[in-house]
Protein backbone atom coordinates (compact mmCIF):
# COMPACT_ATOMS: atom_id res chain seq x y z
CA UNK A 1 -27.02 -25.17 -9.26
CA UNK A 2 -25.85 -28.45 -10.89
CA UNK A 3 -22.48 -29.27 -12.11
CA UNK A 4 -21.59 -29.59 -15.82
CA UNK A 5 -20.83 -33.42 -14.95
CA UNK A 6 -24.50 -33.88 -13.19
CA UNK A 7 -26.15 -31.39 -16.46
CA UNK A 8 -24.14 -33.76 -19.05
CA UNK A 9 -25.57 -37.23 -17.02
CA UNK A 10 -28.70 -35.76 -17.38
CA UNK A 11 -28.65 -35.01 -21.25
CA UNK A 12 -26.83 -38.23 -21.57
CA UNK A 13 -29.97 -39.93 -20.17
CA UNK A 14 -32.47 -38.51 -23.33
CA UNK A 15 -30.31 -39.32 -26.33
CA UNK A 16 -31.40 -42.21 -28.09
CA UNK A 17 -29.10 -45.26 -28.10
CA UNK A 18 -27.71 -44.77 -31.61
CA UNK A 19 -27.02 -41.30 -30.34
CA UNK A 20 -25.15 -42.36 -27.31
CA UNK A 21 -23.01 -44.34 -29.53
CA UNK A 22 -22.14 -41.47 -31.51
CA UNK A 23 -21.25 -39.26 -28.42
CA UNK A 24 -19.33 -42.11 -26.75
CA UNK A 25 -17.22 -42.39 -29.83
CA UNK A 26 -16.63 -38.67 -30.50
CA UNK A 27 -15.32 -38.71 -26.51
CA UNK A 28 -12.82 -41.83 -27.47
CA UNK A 29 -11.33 -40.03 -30.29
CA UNK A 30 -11.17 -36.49 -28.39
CA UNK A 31 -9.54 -37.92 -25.66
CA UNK A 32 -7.45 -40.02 -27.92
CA UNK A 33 -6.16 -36.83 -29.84
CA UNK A 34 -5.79 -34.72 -26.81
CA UNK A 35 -3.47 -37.23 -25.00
CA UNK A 36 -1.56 -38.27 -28.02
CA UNK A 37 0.02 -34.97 -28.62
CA UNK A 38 3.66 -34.03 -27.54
CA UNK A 39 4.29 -31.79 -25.40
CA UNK A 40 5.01 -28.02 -26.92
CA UNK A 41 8.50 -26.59 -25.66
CA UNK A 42 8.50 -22.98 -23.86
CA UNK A 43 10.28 -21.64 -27.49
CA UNK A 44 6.94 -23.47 -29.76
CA UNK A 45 4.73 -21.90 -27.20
CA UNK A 46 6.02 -18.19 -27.71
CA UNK A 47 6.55 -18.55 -31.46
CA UNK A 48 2.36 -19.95 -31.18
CA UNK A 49 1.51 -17.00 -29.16
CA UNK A 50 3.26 -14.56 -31.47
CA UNK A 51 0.98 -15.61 -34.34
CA UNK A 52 -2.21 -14.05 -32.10
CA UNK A 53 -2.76 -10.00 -32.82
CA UNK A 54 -2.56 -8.40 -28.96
CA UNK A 55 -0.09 -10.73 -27.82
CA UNK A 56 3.43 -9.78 -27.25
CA UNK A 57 5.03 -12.85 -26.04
CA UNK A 58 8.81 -12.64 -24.29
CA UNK A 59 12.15 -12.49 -26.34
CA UNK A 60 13.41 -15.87 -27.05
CA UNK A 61 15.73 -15.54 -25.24
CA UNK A 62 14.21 -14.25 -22.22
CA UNK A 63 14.90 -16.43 -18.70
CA UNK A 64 12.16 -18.14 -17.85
CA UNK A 65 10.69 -17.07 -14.16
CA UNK A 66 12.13 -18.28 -10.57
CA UNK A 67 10.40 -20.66 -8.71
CA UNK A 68 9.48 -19.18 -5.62
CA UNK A 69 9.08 -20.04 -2.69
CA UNK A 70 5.77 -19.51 -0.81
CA UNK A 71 5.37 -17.38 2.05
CA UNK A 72 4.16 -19.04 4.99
CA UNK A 73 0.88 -16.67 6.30
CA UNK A 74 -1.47 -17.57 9.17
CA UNK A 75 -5.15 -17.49 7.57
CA UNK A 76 -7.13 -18.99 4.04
CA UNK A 77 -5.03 -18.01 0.85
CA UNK A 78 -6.58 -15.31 -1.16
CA UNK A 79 -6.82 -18.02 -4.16
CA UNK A 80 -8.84 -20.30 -2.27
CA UNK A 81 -11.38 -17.63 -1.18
CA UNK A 82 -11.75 -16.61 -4.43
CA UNK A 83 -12.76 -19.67 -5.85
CA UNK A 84 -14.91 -20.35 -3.23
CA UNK A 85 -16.86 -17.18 -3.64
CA UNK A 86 -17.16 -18.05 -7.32
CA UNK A 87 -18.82 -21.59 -6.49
């Protein structure tokens, strides 16, 4: 099974030049717009996720959570066996 990356390289390869262009350009200005924005404070983010039906974000004024502090276990974490079972 190919990765996106190696599937986009490969549709890359049959657009036209002009078309490249295009899709070169609309990757600039994504990018552009995705770095340029600030970053959203914990309160913006709840009063965001408020707006969505099914959502019940915390109080305001809710603490935010503890850092923790990992456990130290002989073995593979569960996280990284799941993800490589998924690939």
């Amino acid at each position: 099974m190919a990765s996106v990356k190696e599937i986009l390289v490969q549709e890359v390869e049959r657009l036209s030049e002009e078309d490249a262009r295009r899709v070169l350009e609309l990757i600039r200005t994504t990018t552009a717009v995705v770095t340029d924005r600030p970053k959203l404070t914990r309160e913006e983010l709840i009063r965001r996720a408020a707006g969505h039906p099914g959502i019940r974000p915390p109080d305001l004024n809710a603490p935010p959570f503890r850092k923790v502090k990992p456990i130290k276990c002989p073995g593979i974490p569960a996280s990284e066996l799941l993800i490589r079972d998924r690939r």
